[in-house]
PDB file of N, CA and C in Angstrom:
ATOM      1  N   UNK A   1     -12.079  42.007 133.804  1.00  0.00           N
ATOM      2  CA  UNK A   1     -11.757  41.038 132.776  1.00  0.00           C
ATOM      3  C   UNK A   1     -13.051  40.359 132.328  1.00  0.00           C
ATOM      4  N   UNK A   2     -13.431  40.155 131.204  1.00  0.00           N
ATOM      5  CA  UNK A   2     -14.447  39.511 130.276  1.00  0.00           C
ATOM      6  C   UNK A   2     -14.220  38.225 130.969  1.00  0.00           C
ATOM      7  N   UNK A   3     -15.444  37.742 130.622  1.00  0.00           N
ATOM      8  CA  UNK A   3     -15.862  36.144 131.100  1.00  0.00           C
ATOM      9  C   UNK A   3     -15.160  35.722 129.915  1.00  0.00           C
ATOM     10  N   UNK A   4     -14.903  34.770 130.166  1.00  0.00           N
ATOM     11  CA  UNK A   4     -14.736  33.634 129.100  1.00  0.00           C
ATOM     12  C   UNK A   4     -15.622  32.489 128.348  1.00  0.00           C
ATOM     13  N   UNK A   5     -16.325  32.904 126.962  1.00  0.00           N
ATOM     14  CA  UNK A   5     -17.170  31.899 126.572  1.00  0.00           C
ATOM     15  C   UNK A   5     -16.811  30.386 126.392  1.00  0.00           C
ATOM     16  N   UNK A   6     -17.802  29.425 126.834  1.00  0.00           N
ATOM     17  CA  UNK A   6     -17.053  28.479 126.128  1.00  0.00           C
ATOM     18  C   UNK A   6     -17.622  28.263 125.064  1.00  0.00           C
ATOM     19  N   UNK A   7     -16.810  27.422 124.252  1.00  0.00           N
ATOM     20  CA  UNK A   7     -16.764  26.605 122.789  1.00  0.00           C
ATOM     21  C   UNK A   7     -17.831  25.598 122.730  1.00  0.00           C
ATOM     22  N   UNK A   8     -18.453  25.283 121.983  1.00  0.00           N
ATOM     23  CA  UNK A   8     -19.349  24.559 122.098  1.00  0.00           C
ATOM     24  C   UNK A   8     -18.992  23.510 121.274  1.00  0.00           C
ATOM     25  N   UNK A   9     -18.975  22.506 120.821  1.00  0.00           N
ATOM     26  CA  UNK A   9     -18.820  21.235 120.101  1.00  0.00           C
ATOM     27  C   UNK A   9     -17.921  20.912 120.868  1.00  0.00           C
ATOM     28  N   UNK A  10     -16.463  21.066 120.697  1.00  0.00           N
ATOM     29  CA  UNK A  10     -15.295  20.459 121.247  1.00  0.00           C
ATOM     30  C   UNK A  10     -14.954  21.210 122.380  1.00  0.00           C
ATOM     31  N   UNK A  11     -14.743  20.226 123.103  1.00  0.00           N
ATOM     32  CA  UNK A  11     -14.251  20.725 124.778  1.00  0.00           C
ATOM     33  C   UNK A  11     -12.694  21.233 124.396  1.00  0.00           C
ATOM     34  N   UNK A  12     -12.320  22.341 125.314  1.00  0.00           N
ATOM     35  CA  UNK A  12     -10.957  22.078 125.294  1.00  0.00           C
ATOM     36  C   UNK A  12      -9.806  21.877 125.686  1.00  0.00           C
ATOM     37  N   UNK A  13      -8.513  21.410 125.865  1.00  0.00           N
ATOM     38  CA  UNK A  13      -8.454  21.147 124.723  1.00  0.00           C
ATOM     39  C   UNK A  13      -8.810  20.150 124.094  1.00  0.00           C
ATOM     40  N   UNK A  14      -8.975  19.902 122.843  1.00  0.00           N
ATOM     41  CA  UNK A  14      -9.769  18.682 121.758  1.00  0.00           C
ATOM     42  C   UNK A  14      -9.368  17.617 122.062  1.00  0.00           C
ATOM     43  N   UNK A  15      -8.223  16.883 122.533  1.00  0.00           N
ATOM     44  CA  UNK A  15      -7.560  15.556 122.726  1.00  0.00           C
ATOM     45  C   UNK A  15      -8.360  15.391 124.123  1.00  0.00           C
ATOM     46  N   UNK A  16      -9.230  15.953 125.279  1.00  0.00           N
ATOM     47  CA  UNK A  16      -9.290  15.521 125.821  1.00  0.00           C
ATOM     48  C   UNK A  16     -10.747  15.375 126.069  1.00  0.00           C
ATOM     49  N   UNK A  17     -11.413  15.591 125.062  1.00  0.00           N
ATOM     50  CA  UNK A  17     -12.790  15.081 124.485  1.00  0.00           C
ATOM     51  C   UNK A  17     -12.841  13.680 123.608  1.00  0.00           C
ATOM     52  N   UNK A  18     -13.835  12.687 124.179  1.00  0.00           N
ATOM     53  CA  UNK A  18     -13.721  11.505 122.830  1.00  0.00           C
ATOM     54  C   UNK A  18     -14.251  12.105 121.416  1.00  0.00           C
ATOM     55  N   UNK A  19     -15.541  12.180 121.565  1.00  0.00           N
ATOM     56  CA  UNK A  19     -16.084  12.802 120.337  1.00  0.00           C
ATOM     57  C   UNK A  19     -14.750  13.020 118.998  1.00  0.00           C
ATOM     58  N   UNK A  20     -13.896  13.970 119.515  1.00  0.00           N
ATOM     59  CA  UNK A  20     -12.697  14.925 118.995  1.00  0.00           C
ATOM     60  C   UNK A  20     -12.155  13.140 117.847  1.00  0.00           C
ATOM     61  N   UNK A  21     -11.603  12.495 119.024  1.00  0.00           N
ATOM     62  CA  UNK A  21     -10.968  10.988 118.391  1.00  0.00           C
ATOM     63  C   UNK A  21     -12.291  10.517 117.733  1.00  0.00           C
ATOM     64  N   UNK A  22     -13.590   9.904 117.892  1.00  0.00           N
ATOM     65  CA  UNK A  22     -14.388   9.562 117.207  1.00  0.00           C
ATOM     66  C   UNK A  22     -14.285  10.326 115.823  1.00  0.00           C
ATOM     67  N   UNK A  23     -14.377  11.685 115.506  1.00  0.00           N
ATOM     68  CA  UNK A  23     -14.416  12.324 114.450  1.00  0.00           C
ATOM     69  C   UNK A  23     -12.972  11.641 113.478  1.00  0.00           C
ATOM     70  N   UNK A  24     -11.690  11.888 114.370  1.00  0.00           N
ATOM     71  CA  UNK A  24     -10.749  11.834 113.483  1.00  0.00           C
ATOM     72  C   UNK A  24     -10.641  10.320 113.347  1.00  0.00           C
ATOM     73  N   UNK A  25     -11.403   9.239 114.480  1.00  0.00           N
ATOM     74  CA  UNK A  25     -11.595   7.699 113.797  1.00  0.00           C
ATOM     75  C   UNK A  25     -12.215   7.740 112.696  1.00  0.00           C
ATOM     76  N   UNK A  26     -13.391   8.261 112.106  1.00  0.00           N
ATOM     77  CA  UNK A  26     -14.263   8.261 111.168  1.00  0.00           C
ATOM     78  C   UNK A  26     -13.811   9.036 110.177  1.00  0.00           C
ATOM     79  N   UNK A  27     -13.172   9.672 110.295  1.00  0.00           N
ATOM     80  CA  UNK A  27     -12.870  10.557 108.892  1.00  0.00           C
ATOM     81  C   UNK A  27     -11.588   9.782 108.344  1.00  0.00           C
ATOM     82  N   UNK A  28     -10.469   9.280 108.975  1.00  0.00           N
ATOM     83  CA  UNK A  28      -9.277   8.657 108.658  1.00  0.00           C
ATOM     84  C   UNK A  28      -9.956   6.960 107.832  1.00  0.00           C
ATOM     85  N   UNK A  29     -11.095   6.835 108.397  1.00  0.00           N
ATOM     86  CA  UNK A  29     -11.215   5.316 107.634  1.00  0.00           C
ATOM     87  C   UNK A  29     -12.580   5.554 106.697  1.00  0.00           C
ATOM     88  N   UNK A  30     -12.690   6.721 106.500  1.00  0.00           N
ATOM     89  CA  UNK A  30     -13.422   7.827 105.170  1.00  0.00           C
ATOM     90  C   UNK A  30     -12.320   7.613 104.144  1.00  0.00           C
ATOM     91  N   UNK A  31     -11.441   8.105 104.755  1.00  0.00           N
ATOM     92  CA  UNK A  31      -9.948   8.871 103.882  1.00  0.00           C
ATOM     93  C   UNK A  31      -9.493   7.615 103.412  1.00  0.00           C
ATOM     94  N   UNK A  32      -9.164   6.782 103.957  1.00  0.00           N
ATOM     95  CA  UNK A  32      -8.564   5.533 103.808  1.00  0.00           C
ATOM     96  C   UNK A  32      -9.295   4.901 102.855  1.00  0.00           C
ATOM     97  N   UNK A  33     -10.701   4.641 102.705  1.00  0.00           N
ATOM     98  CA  UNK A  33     -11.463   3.985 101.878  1.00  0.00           C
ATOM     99  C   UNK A  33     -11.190   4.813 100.360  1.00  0.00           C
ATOM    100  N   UNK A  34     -11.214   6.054 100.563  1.00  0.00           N
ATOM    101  CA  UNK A  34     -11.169   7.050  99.346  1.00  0.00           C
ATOM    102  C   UNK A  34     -10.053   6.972  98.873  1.00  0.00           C
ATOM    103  N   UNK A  35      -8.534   6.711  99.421  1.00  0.00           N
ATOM    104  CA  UNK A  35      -7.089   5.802  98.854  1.00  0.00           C
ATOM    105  C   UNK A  35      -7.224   4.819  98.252  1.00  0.00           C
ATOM    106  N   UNK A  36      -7.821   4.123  99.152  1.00  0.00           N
ATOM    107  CA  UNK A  36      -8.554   2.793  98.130  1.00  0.00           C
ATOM    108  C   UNK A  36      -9.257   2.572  96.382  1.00  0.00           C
ATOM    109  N   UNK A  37     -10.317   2.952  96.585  1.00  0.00           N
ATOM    110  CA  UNK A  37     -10.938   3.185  95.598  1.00  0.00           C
ATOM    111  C   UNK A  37     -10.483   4.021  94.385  1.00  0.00           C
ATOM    112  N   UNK A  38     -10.064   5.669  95.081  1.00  0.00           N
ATOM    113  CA  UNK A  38      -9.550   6.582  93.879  1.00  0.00           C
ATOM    114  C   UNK A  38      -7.927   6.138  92.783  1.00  0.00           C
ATOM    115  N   UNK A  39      -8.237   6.213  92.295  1.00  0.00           N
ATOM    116  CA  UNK A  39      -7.040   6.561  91.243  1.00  0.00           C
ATOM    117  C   UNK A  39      -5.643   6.979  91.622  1.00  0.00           C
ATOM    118  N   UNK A  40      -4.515   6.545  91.364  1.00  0.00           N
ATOM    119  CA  UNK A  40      -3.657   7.668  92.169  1.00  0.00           C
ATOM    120  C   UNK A  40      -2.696   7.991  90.844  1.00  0.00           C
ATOM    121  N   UNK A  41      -2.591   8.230  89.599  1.00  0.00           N
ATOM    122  CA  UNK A  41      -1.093   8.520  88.972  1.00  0.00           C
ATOM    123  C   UNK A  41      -0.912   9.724  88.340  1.00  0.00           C
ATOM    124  N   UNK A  42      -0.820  10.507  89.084  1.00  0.00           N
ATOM    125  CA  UNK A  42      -0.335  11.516  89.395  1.00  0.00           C
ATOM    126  C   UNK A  42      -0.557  12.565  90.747  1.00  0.00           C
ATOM    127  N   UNK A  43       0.208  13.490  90.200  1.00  0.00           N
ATOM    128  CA  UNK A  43       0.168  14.593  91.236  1.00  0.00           C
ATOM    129  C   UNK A  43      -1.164  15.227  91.362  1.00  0.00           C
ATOM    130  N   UNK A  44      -1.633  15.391  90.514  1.00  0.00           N
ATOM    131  CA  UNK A  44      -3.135  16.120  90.843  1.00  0.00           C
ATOM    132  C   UNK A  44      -3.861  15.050  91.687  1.00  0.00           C
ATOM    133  N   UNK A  45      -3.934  14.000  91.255  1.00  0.00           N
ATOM    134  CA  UNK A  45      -4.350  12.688  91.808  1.00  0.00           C
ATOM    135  C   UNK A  45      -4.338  12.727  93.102  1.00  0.00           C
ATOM    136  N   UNK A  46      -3.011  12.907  93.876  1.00  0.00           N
ATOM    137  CA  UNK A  46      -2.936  12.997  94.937  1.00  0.00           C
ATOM    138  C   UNK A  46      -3.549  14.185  95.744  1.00  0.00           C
ATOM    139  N   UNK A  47      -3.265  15.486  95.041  1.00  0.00           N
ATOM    140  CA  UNK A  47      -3.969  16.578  95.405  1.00  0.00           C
ATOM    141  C   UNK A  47      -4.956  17.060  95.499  1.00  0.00           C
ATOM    142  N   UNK A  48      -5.678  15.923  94.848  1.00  0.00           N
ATOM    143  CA  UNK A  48      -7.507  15.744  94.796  1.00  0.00           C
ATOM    144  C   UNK A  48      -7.640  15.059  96.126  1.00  0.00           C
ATOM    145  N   UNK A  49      -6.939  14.157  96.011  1.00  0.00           N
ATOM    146  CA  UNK A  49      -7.233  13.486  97.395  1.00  0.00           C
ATOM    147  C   UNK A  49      -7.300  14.257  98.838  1.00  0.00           C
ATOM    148  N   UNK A  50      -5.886  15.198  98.849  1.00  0.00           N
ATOM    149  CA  UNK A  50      -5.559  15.616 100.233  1.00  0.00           C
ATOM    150  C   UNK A  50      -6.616  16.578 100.074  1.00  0.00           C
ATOM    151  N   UNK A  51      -7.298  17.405  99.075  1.00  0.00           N
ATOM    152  CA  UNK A  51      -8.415  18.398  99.189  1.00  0.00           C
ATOM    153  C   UNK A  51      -9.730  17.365  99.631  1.00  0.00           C
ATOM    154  N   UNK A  52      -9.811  16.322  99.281  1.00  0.00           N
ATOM    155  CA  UNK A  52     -11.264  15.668  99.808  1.00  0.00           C
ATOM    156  C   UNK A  52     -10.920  14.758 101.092  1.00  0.00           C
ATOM    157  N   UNK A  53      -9.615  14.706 101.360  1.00  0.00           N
ATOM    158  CA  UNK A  53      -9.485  14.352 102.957  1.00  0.00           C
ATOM    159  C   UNK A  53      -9.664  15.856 103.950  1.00  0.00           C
ATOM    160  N   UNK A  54      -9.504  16.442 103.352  1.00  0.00           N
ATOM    161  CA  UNK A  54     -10.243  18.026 104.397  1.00  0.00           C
ATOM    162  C   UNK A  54     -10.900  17.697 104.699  1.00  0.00           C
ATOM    163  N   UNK A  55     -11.813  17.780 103.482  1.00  0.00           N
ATOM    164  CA  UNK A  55     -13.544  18.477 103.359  1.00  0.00           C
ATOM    165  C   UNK A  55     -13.916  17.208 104.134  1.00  0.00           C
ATOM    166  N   UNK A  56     -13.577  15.993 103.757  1.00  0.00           N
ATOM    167  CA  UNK A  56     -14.030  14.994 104.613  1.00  0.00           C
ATOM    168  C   UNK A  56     -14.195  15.635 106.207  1.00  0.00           C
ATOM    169  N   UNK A  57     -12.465  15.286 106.986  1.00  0.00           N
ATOM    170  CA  UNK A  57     -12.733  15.981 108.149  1.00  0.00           C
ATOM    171  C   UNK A  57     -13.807  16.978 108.907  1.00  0.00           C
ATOM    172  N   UNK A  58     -13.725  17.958 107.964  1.00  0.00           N
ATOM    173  CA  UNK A  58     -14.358  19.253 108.156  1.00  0.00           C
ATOM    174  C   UNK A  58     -16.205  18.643 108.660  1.00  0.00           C
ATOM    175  N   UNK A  59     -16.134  18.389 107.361  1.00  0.00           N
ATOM    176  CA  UNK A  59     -18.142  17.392 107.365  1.00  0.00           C
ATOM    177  C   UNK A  59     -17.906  16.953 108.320  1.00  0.00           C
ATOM    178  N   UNK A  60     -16.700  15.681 108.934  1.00  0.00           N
ATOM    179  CA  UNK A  60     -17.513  15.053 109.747  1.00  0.00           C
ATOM    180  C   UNK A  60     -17.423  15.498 111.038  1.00  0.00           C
ATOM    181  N   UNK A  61     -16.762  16.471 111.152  1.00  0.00           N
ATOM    182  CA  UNK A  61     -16.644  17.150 112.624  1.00  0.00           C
ATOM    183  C   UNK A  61     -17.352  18.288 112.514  1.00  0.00           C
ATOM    184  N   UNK A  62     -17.711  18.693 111.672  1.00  0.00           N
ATOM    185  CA  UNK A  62     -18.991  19.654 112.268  1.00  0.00           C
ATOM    186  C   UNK A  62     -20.467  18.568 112.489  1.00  0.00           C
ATOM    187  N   UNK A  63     -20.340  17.833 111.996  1.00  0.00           N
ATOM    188  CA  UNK A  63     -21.977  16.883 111.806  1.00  0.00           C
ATOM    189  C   UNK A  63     -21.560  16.637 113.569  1.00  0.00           C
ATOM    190  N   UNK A  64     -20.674  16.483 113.680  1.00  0.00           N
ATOM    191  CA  UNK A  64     -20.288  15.709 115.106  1.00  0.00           C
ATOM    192  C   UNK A  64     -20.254  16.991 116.633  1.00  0.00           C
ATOM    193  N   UNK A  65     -19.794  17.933 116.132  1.00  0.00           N
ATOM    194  CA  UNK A  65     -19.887  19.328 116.913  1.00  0.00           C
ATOM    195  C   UNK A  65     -21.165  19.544 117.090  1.00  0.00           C
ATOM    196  N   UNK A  66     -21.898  19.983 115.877  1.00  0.00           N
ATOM    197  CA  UNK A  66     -22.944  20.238 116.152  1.00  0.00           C
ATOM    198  C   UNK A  66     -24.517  19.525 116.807  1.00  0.00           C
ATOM    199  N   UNK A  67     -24.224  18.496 116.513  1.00  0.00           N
ATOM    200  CA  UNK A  67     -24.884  17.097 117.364  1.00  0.00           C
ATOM    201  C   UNK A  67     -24.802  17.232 119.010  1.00  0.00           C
ATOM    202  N   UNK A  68     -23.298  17.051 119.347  1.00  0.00           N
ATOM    203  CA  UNK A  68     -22.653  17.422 120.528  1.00  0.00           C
ATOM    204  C   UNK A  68     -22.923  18.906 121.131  1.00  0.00           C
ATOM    205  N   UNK A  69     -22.790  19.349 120.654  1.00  0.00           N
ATOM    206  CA  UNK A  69     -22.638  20.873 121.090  1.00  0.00           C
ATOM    207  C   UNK A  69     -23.829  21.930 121.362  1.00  0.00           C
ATOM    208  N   UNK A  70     -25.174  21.139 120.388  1.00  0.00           N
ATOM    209  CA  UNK A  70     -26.417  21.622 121.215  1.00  0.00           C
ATOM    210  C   UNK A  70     -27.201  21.799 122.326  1.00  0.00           C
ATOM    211  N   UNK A  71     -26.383  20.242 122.779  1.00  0.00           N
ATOM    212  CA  UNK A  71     -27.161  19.558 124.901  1.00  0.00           C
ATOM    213  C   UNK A  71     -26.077  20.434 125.026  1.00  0.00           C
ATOM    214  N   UNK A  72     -24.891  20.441 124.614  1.00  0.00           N
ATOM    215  CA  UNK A  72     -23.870  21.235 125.701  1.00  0.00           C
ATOM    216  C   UNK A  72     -24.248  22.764 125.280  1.00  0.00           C
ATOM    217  N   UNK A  73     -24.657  23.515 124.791  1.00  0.00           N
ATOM    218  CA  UNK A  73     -25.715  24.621 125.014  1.00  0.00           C
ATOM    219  C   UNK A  73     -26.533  25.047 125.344  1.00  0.00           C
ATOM    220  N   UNK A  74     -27.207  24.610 125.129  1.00  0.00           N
ATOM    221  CA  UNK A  74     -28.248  24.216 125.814  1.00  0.00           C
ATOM    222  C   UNK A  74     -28.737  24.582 127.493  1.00  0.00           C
ATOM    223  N   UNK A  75     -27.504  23.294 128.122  1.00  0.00           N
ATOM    224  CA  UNK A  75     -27.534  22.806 129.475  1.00  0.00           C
ATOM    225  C   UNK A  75     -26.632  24.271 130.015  1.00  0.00           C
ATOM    226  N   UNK A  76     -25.867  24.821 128.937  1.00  0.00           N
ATOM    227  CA  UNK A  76     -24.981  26.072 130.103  1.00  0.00           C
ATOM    228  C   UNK A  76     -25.691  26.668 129.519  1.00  0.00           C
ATOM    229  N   UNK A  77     -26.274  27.519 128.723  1.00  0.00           N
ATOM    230  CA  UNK A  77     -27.236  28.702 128.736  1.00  0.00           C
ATOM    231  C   UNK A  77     -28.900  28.332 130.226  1.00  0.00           C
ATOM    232  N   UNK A  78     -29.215  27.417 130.178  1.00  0.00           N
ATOM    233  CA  UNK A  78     -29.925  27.192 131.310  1.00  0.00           C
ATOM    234  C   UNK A  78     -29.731  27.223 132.239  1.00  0.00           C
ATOM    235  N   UNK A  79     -28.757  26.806 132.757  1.00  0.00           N
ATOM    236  CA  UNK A  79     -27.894  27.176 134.023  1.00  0.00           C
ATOM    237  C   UNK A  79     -27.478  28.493 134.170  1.00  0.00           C
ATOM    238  N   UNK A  80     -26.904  29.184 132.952  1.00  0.00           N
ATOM    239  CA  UNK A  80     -26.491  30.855 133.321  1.00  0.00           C
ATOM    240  C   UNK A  80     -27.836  31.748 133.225  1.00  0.00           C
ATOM    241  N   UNK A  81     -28.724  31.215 132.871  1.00  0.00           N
ATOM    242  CA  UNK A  81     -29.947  31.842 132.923  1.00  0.00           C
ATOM    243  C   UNK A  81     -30.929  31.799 134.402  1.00  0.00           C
ATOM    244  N   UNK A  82     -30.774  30.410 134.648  1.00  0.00           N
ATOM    245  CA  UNK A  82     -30.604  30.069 136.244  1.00  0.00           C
ATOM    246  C   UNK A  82     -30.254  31.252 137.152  1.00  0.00           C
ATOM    247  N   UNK A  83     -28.950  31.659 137.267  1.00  0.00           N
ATOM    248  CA  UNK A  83     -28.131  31.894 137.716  1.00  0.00           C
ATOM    249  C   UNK A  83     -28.183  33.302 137.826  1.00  0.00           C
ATOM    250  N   UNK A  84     -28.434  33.713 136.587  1.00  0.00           N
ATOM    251  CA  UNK A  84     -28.571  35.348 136.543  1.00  0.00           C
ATOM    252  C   UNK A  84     -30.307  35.662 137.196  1.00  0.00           C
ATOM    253  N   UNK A  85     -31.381  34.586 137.022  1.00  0.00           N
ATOM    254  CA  UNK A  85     -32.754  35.097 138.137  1.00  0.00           C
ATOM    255  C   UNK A  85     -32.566  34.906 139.054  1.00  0.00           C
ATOM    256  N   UNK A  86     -31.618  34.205 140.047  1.00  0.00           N
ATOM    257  CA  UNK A  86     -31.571  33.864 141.262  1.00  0.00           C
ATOM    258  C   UNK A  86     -30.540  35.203 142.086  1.00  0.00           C
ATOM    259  N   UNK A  87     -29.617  35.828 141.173  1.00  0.00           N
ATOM    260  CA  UNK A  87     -29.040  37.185 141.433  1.00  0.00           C
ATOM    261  C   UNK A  87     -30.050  38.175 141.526  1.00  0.00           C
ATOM    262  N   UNK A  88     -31.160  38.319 140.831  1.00  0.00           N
ATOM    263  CA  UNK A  88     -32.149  39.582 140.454  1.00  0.00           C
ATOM    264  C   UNK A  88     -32.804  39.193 141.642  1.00  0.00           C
ATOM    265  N   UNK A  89     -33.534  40.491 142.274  1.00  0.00           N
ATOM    266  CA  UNK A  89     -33.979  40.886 143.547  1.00  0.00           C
ATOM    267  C   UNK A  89     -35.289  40.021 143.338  1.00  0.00           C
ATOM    268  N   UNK A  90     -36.305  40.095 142.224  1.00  0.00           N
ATOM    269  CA  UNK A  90     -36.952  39.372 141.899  1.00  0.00           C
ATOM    270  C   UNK A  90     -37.266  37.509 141.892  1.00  0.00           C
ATOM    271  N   UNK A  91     -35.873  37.316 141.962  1.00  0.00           N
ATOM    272  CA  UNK A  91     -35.690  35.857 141.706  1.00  0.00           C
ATOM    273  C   UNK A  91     -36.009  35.254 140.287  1.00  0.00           C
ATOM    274  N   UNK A  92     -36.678  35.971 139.130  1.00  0.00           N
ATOM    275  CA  UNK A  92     -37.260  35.576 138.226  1.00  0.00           C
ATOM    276  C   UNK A  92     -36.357  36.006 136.912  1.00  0.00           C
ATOM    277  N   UNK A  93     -36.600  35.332 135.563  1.00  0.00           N
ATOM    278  CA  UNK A  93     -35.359  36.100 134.795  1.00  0.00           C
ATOM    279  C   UNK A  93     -36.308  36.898 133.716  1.00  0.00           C
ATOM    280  N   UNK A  94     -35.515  37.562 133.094  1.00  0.00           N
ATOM    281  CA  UNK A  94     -36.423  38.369 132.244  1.00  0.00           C
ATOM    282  C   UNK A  94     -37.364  37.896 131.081  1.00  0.00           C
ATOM    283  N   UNK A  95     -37.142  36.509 130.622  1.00  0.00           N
ATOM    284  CA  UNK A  95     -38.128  35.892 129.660  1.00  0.00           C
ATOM    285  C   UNK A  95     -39.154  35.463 130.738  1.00  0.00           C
ATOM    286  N   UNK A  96     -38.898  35.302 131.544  1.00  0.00           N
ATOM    287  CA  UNK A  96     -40.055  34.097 132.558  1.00  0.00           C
ATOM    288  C   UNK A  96     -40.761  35.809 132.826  1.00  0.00           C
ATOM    289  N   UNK A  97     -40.320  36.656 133.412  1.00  0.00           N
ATOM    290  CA  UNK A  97     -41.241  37.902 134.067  1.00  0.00           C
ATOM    291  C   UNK A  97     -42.241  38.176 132.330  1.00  0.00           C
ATOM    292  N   UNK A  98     -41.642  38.195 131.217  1.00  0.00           N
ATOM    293  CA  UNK A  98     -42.081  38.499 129.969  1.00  0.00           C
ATOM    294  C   UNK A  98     -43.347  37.629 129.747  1.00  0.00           C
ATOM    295  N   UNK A  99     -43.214  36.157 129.874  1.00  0.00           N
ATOM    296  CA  UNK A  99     -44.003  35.142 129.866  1.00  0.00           C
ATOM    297  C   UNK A  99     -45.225  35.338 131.036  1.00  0.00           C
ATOM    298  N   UNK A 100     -44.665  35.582 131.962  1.00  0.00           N
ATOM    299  CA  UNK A 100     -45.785  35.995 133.358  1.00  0.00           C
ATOM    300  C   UNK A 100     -46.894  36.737 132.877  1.00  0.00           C
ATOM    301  N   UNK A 101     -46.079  38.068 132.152  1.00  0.00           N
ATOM    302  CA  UNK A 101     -46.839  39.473 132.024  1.00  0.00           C
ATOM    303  C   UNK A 101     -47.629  39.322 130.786  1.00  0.00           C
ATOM    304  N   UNK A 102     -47.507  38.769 130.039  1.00  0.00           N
ATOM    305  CA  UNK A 102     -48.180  38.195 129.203  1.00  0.00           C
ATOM    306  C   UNK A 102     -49.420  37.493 128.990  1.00  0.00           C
ATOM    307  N   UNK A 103     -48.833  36.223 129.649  1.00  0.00           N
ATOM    308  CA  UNK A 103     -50.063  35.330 130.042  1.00  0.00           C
ATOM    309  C   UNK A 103     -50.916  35.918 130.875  1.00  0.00           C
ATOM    310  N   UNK A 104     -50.776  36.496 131.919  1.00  0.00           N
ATOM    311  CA  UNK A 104     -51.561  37.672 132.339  1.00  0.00           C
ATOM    312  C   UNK A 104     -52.625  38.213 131.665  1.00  0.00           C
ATOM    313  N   UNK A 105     -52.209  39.171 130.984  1.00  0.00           N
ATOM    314  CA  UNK A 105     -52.760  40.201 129.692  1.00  0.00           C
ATOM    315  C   UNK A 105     -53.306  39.221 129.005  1.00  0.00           C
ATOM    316  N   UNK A 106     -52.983  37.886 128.041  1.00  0.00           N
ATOM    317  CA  UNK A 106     -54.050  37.061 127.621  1.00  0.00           C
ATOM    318  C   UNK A 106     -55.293  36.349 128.201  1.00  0.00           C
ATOM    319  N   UNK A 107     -55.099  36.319 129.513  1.00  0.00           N
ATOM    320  CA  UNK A 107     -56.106  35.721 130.661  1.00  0.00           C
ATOM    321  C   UNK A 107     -57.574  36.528 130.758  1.00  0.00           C
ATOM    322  N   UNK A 108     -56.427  38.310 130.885  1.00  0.00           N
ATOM    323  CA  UNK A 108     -57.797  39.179 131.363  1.00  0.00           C
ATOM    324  C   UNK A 108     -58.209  39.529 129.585  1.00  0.00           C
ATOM    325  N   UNK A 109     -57.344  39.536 128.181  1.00  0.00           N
ATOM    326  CA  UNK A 109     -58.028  39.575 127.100  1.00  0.00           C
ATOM    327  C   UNK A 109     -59.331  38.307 127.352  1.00  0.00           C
ATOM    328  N   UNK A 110     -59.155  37.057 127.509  1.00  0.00           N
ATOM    329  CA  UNK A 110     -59.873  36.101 127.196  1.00  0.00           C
ATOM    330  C   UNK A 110     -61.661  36.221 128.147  1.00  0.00           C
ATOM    331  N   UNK A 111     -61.271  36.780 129.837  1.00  0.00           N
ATOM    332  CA  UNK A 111     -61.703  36.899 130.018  1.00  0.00           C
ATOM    333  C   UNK A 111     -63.147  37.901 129.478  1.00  0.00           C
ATOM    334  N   UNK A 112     -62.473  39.037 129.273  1.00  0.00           N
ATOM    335  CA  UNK A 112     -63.277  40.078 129.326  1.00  0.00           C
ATOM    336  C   UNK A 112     -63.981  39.308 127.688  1.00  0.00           C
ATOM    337  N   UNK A 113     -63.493  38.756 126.672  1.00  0.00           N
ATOM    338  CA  UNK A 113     -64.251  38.314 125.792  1.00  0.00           C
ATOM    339  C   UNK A 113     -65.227  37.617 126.069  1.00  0.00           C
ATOM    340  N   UNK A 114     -65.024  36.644 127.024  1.00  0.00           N
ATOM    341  CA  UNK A 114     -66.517  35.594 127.439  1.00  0.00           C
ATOM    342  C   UNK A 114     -67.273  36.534 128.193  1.00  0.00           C
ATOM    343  N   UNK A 115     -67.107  37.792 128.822  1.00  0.00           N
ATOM    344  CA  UNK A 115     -67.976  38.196 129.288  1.00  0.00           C
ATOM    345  C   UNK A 115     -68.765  39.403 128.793  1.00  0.00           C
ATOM    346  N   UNK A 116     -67.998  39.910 127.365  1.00  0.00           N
ATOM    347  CA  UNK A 116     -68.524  40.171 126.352  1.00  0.00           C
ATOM    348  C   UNK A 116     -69.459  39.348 125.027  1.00  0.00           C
ATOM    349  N   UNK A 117     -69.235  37.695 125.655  1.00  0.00           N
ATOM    350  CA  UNK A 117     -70.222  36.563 124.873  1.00  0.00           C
ATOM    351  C   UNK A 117     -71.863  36.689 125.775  1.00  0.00           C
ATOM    352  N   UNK A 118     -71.142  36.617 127.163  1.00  0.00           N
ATOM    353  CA  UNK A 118     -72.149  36.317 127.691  1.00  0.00           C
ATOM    354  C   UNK A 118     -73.685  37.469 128.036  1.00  0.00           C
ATOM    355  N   UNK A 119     -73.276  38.763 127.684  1.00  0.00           N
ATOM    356  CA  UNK A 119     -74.236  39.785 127.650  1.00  0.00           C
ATOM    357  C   UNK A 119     -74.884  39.943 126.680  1.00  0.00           C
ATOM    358  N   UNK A 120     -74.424  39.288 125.764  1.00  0.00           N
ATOM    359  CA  UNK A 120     -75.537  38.995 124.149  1.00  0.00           C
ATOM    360  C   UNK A 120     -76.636  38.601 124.377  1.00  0.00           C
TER     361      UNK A 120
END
């Protein structure tokens, strides 16, 4: 059976994240202000509205996901990255051995240049 990824912005399920209520506090007294202010006589009127109480939502819970949801990426990709060098016989993970082998190879490039300065 496949691992299971998690979701990143909203924990789940959503009611039992604050963030989730912060979003729908902020977007409902978005929405509310926009009742206020807009126009209402007619039907389109209204139907303008319920289309920009979406988009509202939508904005402010991704601005809010994605804010949220970077440390919480972040912190579990580091940990499963953790996790998978400490399995390898090596102990090391494959960017860090990449980074090793590298810096390496730039050390003995740098070297052998100063000691190609210094025979001038």
């Amino acid at each position: 059976m496949a691992k299971k990824r998690k979701r990143y912005g909203w924990r789940a399920p959503r009611w039992k994240d604050g963030l989730f209520w912060i979003a729908v506090a902020l977007s409902g007294a978005l929405i509310g202000l926009q009742v206020y202010v807009s126009p209402r006589e007619s039907w389109v009127d209204w139907a303008g509205l319920a289309i920009r109480g979406i988009v509202t939502y939508t904005l402010i819970s991704a601005i809010l996901r994605i804010r949220r949801g970077m440390p919480r990426g972040l912190v579990d990709g580091f940990n499963e990255a953790e996790a998978k060098a400490k399995a390898k016989p090596s102990g090391t993970s494959t960017a860090e051995s990449v980074a090793r082998t590298s810096g390496r190879t730039m050390g003995r490039a740098l070297a052998a240049y100063k000691r190609a300065q210094q025979k001038d």
